[in-house]
PDB file of N, CA and C in Angstrom:
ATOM      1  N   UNK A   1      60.331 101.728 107.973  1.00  0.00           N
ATOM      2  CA  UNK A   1      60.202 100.495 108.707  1.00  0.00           C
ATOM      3  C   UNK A   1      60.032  99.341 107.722  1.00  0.00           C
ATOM      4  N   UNK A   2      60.971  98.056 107.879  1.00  0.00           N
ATOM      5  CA  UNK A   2      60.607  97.125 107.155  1.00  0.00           C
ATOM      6  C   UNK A   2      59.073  96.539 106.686  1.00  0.00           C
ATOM      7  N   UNK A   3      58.847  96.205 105.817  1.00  0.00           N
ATOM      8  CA  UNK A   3      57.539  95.471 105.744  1.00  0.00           C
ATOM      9  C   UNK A   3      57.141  94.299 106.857  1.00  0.00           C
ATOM     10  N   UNK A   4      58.349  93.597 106.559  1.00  0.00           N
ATOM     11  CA  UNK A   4      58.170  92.061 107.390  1.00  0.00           C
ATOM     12  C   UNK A   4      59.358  92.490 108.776  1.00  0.00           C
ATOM     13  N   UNK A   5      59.146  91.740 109.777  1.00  0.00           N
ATOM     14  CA  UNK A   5      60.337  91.251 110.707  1.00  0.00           C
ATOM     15  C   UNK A   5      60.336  90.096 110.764  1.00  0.00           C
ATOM     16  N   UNK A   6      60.729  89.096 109.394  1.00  0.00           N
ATOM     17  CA  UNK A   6      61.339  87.991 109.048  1.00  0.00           C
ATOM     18  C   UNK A   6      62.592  87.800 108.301  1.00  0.00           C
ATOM     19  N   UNK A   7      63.555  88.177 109.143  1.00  0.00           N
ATOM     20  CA  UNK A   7      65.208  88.196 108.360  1.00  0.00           C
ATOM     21  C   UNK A   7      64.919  87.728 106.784  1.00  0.00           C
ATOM     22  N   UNK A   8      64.288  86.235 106.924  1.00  0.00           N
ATOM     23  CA  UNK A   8      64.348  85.700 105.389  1.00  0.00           C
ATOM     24  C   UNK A   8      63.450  87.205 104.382  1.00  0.00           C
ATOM     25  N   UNK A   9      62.530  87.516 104.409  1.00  0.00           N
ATOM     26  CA  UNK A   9      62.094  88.542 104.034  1.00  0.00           C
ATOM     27  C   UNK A   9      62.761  89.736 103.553  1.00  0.00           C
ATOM     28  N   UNK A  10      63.004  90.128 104.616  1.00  0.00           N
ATOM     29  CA  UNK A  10      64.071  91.346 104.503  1.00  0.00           C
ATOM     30  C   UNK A  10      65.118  90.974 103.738  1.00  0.00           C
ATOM     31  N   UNK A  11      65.950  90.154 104.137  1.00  0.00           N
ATOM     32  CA  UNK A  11      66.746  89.940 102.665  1.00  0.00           C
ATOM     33  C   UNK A  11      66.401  89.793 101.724  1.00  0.00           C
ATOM     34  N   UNK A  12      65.194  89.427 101.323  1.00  0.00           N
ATOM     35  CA  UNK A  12      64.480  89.307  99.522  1.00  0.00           C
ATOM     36  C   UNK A  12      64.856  90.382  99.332  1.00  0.00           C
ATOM     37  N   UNK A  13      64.103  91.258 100.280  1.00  0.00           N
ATOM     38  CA  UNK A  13      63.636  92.445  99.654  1.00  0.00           C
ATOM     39  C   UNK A  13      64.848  93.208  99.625  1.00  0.00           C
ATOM     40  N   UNK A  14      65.846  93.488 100.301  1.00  0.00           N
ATOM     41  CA  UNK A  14      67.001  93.863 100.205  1.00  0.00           C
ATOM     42  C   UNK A  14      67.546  93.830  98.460  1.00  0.00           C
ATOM     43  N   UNK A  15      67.844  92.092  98.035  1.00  0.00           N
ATOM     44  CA  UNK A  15      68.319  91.520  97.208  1.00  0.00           C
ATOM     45  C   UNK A  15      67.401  91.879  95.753  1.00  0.00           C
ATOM     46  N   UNK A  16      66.404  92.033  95.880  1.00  0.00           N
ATOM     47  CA  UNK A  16      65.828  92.252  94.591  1.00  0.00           C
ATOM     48  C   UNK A  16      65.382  93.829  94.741  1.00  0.00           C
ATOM     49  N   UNK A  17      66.124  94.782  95.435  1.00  0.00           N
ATOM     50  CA  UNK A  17      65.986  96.260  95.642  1.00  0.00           C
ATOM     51  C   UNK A  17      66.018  96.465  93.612  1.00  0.00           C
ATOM     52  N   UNK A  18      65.636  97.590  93.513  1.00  0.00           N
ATOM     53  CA  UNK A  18      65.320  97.855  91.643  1.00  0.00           C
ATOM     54  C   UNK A  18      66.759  98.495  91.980  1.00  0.00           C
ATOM     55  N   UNK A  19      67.589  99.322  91.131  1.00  0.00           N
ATOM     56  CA  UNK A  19      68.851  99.661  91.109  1.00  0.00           C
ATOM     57  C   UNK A  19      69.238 101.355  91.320  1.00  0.00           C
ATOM     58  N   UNK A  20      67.590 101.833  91.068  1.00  0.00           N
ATOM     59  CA  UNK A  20      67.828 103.157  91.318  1.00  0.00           C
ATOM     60  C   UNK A  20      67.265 103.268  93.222  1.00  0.00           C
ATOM     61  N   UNK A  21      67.250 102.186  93.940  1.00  0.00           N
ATOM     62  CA  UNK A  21      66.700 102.269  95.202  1.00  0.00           C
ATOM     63  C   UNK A  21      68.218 101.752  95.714  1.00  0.00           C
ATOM     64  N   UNK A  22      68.916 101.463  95.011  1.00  0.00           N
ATOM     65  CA  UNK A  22      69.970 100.634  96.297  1.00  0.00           C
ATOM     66  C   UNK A  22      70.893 101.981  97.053  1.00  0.00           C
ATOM     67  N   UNK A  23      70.769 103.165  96.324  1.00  0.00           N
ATOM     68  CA  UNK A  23      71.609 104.159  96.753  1.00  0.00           C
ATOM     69  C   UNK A  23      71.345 104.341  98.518  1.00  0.00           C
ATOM     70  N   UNK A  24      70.225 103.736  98.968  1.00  0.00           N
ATOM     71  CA  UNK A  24      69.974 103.795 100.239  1.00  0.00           C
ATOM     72  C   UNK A  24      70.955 102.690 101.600  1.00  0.00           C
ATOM     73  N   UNK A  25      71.291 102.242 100.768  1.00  0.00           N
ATOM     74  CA  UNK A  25      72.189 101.157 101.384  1.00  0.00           C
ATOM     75  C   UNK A  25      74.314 101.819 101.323  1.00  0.00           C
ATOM     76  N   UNK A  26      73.895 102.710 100.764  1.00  0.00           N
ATOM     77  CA  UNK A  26      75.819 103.170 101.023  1.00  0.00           C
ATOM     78  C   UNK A  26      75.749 104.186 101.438  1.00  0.00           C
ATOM     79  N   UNK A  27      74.890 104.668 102.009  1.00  0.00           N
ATOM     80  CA  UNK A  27      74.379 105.974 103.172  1.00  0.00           C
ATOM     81  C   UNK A  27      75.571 105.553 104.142  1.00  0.00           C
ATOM     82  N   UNK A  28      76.241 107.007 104.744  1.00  0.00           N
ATOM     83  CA  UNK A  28      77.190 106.603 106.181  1.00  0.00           C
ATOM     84  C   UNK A  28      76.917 108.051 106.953  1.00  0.00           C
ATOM     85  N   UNK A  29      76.819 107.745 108.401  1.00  0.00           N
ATOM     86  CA  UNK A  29      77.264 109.089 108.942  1.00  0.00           C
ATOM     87  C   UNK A  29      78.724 110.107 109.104  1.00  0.00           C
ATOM     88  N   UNK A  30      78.187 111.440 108.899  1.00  0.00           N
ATOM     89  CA  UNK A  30      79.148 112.067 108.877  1.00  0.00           C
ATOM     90  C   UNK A  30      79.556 111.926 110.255  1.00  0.00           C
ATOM     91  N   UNK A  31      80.832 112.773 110.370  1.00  0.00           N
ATOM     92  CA  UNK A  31      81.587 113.020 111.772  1.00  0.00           C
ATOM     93  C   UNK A  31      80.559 114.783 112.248  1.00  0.00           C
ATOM     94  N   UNK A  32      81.366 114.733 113.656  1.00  0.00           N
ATOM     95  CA  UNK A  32      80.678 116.053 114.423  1.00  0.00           C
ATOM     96  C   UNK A  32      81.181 116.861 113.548  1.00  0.00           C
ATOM     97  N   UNK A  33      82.429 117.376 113.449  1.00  0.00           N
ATOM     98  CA  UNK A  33      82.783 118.390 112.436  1.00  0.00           C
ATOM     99  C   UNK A  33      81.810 118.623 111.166  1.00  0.00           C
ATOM    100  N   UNK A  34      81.794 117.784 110.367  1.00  0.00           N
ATOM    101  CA  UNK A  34      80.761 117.354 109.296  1.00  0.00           C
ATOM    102  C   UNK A  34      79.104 117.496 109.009  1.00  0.00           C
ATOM    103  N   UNK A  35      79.100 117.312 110.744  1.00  0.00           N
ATOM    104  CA  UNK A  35      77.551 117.204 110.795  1.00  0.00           C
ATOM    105  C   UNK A  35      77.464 119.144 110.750  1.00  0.00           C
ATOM    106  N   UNK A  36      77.925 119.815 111.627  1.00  0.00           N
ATOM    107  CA  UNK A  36      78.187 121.113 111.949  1.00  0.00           C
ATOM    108  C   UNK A  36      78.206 122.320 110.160  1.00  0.00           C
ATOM    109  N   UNK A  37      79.000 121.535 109.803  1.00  0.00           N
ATOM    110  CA  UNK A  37      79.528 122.020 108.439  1.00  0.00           C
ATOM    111  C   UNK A  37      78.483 122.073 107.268  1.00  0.00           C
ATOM    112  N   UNK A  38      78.067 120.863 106.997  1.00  0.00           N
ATOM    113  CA  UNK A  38      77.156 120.701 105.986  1.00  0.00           C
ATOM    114  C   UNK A  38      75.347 120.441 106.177  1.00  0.00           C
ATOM    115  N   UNK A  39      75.762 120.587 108.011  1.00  0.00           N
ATOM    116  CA  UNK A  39      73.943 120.945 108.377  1.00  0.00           C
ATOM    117  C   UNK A  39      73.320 119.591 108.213  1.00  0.00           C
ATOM    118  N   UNK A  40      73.906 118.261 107.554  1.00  0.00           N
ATOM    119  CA  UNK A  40      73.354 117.130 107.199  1.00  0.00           C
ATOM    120  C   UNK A  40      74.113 115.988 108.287  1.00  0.00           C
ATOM    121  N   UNK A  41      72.940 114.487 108.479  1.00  0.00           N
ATOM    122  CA  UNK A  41      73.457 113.890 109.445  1.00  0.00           C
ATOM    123  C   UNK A  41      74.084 112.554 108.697  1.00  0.00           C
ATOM    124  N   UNK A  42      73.463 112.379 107.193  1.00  0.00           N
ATOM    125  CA  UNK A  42      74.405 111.269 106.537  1.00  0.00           C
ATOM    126  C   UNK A  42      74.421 111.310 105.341  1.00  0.00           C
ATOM    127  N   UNK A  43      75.316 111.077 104.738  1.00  0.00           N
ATOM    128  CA  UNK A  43      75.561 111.193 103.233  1.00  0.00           C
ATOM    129  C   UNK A  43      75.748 110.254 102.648  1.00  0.00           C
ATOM    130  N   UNK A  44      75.647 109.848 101.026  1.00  0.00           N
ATOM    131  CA  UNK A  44      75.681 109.011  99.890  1.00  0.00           C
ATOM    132  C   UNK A  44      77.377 109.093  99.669  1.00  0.00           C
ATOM    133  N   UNK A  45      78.055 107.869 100.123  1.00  0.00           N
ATOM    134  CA  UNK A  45      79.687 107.545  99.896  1.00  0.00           C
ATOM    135  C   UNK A  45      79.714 107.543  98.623  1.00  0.00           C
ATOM    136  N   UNK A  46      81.013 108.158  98.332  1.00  0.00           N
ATOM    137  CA  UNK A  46      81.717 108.209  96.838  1.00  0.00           C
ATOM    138  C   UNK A  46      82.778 107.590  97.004  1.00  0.00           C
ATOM    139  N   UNK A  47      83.442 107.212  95.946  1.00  0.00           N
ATOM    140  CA  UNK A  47      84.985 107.154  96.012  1.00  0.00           C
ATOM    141  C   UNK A  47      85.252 108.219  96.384  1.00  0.00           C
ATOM    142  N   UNK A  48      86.519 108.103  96.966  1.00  0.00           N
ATOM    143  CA  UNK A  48      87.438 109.559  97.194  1.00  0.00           C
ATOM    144  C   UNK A  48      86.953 109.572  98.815  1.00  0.00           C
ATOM    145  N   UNK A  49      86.097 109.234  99.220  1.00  0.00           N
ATOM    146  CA  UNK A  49      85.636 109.846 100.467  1.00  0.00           C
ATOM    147  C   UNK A  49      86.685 109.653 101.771  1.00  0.00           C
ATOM    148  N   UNK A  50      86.920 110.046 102.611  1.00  0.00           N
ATOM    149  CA  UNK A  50      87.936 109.820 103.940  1.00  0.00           C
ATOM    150  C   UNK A  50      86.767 109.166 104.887  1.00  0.00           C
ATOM    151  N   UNK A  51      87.127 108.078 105.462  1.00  0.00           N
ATOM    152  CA  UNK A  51      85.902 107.113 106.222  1.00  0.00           C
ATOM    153  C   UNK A  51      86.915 106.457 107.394  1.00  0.00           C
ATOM    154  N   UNK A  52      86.187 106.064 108.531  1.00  0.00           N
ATOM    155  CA  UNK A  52      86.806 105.565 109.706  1.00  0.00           C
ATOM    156  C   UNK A  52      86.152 104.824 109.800  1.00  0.00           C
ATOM    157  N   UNK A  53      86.653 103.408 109.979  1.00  0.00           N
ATOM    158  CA  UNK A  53      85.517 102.070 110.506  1.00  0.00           C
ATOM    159  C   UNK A  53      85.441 102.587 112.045  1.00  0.00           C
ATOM    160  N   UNK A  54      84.585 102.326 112.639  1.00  0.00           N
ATOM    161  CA  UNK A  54      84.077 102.045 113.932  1.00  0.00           C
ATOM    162  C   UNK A  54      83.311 100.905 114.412  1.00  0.00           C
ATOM    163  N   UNK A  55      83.306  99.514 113.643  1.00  0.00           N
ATOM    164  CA  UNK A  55      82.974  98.257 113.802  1.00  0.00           C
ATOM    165  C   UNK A  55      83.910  97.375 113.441  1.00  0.00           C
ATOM    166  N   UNK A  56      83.950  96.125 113.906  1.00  0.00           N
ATOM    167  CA  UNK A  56      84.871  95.033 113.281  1.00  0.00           C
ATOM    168  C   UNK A  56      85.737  95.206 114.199  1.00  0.00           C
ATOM    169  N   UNK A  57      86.890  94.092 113.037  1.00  0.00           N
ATOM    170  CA  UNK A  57      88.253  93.760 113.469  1.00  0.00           C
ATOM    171  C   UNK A  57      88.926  94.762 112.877  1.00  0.00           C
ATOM    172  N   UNK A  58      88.758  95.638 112.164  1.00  0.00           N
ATOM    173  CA  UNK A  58      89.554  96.873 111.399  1.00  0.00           C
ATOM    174  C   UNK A  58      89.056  98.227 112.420  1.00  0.00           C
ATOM    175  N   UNK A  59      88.270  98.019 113.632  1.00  0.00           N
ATOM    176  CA  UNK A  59      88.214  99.277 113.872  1.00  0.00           C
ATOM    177  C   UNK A  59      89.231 100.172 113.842  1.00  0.00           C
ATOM    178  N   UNK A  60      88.987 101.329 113.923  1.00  0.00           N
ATOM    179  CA  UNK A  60      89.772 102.240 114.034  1.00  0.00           C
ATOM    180  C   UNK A  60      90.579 102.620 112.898  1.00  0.00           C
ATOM    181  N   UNK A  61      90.168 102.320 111.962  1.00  0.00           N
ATOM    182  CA  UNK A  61      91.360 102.268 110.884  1.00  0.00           C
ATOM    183  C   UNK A  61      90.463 103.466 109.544  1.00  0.00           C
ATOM    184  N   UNK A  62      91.471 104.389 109.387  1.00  0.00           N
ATOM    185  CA  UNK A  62      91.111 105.457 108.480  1.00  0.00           C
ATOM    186  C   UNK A  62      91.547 104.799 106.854  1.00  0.00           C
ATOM    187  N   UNK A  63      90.892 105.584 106.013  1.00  0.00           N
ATOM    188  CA  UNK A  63      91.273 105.208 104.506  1.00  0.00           C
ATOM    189  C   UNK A  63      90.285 105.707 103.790  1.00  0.00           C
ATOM    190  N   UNK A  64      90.803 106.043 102.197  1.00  0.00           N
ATOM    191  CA  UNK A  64      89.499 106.694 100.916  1.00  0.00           C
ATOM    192  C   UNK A  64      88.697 105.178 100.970  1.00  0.00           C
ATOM    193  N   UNK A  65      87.652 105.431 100.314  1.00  0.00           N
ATOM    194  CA  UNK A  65      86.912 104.627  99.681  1.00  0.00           C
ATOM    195  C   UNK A  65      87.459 104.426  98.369  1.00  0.00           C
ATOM    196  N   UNK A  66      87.668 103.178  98.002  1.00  0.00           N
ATOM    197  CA  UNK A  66      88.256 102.895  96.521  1.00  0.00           C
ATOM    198  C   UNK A  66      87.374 102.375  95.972  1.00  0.00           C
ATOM    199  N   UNK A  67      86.181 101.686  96.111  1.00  0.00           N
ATOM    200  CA  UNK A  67      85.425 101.217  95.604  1.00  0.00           C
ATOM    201  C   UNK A  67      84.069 101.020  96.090  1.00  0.00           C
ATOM    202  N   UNK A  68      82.450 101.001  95.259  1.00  0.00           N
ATOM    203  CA  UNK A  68      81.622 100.746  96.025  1.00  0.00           C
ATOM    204  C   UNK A  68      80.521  99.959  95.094  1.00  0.00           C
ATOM    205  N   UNK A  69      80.259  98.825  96.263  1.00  0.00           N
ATOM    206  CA  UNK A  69      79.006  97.511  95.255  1.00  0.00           C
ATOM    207  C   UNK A  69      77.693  98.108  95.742  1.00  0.00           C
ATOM    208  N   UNK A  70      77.099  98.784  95.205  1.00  0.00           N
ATOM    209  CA  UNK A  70      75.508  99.417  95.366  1.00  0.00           C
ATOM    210  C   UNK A  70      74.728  97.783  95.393  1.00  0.00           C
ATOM    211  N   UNK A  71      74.877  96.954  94.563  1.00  0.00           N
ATOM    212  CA  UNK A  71      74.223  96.257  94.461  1.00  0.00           C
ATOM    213  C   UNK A  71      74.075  95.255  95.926  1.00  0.00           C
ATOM    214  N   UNK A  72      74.919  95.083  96.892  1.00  0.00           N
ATOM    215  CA  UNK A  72      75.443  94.442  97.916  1.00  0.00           C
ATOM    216  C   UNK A  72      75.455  94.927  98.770  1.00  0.00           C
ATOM    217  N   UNK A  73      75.764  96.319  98.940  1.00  0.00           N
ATOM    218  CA  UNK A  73      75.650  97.386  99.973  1.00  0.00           C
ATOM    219  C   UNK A  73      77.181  97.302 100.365  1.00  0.00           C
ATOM    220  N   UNK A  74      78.346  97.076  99.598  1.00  0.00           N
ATOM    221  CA  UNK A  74      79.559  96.802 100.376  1.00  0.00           C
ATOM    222  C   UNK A  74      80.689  97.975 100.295  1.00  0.00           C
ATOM    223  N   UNK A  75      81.199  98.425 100.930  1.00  0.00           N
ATOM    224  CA  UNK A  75      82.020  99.616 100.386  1.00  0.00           C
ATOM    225  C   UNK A  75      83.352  98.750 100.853  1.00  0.00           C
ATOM    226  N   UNK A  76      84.738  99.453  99.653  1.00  0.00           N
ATOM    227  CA  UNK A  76      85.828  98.752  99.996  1.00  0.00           C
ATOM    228  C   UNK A  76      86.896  99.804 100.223  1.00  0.00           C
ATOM    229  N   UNK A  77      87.605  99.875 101.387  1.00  0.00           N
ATOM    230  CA  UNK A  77      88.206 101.075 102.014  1.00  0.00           C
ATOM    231  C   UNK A  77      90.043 100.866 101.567  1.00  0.00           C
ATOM    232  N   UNK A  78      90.699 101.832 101.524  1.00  0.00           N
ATOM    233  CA  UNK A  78      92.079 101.271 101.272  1.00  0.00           C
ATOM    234  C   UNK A  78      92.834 101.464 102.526  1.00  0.00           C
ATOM    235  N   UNK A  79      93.537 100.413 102.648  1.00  0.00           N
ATOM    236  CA  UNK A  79      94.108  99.469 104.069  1.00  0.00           C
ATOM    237  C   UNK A  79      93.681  98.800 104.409  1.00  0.00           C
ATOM    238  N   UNK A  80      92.120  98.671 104.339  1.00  0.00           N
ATOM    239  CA  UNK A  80      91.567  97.116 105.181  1.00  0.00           C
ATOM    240  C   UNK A  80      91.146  96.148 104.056  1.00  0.00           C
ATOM    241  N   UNK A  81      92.456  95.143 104.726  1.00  0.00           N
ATOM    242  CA  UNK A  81      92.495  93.775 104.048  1.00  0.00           C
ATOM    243  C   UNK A  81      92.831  93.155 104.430  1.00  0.00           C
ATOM    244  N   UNK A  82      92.847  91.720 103.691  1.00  0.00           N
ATOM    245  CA  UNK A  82      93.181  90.384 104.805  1.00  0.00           C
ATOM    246  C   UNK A  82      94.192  90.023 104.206  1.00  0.00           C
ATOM    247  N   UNK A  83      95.292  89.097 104.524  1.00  0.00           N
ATOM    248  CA  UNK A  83      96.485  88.216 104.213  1.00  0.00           C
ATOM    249  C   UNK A  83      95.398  86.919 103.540  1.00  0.00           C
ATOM    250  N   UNK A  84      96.126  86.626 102.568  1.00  0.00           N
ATOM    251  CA  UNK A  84      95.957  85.320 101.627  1.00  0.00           C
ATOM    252  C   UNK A  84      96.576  84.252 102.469  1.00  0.00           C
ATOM    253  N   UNK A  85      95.875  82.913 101.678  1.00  0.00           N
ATOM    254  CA  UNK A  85      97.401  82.090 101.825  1.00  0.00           C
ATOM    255  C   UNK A  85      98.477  82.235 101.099  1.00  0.00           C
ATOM    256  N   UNK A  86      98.454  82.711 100.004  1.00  0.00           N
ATOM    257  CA  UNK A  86      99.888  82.642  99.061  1.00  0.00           C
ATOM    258  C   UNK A  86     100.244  84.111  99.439  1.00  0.00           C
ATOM    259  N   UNK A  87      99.698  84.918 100.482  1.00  0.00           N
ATOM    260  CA  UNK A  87     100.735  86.366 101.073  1.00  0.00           C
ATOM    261  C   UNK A  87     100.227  87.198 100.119  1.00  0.00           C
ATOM    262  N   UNK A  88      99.058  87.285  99.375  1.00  0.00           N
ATOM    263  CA  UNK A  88      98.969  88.408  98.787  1.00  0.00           C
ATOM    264  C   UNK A  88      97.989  89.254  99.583  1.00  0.00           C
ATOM    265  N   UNK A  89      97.139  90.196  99.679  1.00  0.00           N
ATOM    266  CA  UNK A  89      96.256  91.069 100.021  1.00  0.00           C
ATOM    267  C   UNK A  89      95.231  91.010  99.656  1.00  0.00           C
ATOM    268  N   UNK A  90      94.009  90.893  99.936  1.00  0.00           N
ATOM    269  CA  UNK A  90      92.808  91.043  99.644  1.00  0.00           C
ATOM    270  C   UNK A  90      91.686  91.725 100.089  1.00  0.00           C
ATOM    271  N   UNK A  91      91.433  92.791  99.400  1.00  0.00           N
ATOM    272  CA  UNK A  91      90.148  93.995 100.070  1.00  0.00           C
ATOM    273  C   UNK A  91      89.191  93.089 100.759  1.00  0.00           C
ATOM    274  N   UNK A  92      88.629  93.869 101.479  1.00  0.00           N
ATOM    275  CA  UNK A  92      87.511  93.502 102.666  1.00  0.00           C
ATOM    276  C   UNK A  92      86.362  94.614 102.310  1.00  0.00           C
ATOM    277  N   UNK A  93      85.361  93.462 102.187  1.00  0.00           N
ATOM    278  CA  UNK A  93      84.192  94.489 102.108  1.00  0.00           C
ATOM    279  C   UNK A  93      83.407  94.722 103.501  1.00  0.00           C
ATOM    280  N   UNK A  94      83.171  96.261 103.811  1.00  0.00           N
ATOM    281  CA  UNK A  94      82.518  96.412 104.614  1.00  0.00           C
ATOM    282  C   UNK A  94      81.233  97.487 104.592  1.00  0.00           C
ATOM    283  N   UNK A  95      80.203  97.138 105.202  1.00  0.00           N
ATOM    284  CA  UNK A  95      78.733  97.501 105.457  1.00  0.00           C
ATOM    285  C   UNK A  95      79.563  99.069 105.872  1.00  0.00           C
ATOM    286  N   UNK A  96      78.291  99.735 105.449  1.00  0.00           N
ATOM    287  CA  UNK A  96      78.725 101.367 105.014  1.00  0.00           C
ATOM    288  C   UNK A  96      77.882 101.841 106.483  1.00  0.00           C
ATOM    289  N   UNK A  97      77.355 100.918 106.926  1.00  0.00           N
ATOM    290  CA  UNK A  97      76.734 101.455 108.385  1.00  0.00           C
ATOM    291  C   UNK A  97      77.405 101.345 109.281  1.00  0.00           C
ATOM    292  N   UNK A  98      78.382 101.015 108.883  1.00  0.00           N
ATOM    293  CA  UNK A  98      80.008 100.802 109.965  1.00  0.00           C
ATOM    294  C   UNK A  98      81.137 101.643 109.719  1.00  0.00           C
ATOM    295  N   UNK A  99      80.805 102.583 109.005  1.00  0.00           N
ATOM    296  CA  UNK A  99      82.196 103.687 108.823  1.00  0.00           C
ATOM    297  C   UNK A  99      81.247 105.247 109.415  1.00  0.00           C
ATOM    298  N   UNK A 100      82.567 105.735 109.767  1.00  0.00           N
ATOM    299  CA  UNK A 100      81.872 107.277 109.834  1.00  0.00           C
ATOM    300  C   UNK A 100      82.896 108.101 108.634  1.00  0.00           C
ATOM    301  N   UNK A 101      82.143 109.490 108.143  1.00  0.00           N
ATOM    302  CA  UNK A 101      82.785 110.112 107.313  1.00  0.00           C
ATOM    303  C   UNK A 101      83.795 111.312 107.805  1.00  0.00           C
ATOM    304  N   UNK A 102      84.766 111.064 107.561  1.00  0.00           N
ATOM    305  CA  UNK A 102      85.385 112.228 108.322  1.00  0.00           C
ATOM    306  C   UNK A 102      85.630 113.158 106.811  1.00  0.00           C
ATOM    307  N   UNK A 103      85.809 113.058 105.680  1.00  0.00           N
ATOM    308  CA  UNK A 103      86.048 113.503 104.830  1.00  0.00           C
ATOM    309  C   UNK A 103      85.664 113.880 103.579  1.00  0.00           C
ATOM    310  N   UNK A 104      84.861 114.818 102.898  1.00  0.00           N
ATOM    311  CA  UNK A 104      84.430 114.847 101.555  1.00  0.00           C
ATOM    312  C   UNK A 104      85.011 114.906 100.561  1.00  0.00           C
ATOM    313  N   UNK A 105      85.221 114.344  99.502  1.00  0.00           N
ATOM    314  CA  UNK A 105      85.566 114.838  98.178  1.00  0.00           C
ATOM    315  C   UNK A 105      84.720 115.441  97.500  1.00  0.00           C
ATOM    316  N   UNK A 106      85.290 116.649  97.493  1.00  0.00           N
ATOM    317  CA  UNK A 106      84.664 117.556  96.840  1.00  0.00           C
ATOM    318  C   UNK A 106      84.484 118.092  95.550  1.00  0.00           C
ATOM    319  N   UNK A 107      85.248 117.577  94.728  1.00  0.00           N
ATOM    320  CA  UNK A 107      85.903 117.233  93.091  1.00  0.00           C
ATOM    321  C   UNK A 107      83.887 117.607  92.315  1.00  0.00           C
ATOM    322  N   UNK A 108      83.437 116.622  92.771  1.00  0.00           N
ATOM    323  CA  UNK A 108      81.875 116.910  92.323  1.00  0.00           C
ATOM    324  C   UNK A 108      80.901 118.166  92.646  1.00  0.00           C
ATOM    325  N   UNK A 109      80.595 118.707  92.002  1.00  0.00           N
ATOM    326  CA  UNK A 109      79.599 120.331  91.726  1.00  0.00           C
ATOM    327  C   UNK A 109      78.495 119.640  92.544  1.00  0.00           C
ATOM    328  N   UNK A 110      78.316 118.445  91.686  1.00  0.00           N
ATOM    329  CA  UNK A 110      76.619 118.122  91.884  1.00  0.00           C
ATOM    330  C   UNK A 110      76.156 117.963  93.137  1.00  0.00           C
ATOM    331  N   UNK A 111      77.701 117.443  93.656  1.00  0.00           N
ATOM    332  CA  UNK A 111      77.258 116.849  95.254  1.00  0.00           C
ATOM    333  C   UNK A 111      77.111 118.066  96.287  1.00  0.00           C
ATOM    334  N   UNK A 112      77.544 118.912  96.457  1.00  0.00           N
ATOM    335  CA  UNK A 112      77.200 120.542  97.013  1.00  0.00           C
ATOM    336  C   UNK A 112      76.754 121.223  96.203  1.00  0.00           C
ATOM    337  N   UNK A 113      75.498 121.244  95.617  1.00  0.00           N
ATOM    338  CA  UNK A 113      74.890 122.415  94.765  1.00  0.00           C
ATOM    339  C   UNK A 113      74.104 123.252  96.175  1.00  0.00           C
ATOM    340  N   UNK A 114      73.487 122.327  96.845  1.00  0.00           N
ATOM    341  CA  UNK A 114      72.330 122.676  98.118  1.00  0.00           C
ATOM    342  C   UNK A 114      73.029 123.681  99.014  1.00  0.00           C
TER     343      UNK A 114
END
C-alpha cells in the first residue's frame, strides 16, 4: 500500500525509486494458459517476451517486447506506434500494467531455475 494517497507523493516516490526497486514496475500478468503452466500470476518482462495490450488505442494488438525503461516503468512493444509528421514511425511507450503475457522467452536458465 502506498505511503501517501497524494498523487503528488506517489509520484516522488515512484521517481526517486533506488534502481534495484524499479524491477517492480515492469511486472505484467500472465495469460490463463500461463498462469496454469508456471503456477505464477505475474512475471518480470524481458525482451523477447510475446505481450497483448488490453488497454489503449492499441488494444488488442500482439508483439515481442523490444525494449524496456525500468527507470519510467515503460515497456516498448513491436507494432505499436504512431505516424510522424514527416511519415516516419515512432514506438509508443506503454505501462506494463496494460499488457498481458501470452509468451515466454525462454533463452534464460535463470529465469526458470524454480
Amino acid at each position: 500500500m502506498p505511503a501517501s494517497k497524494q498523487p503528488r507523493k506517489q509520484r516522488k516516490n515512484f521517481f526517486n525509486q533506488k534502481l534495484h526497486q524499479t524491477k517492480r514496475y515492469v511486472r505484467s500478468n500472465l495469460s490463463k494458459e500461463l498462469r496454469e503452466e508456471t503456477k505464477k500470476r505475474t512475471v518480470t518482462l524481458k525482451t523477447g517476451d510475446t505481450v497483448k495490450l488490453v488497454r489503449g488505442t492499441h488494444k488488442n494488438k500482439e508483439g515481442n517486447v523490444t525494449r524496456i525503461n525500468r527507470s519510467k516503468g515503460q515497456v516498448y512493444v513491436e507494432g505499436v506506434t504512431v505516424k510522424k509528421g514527416d511519415a516516419s514511425d515512432s514506438p509508443v511507450p506503454v505501462k506494463a500494467s496494460n499488457l498481458v503475457v501470452k509468451a515466454l522467452d525462454k533463452t534464460d536458465a535463470k529465469r526458470f531455475k524454480g
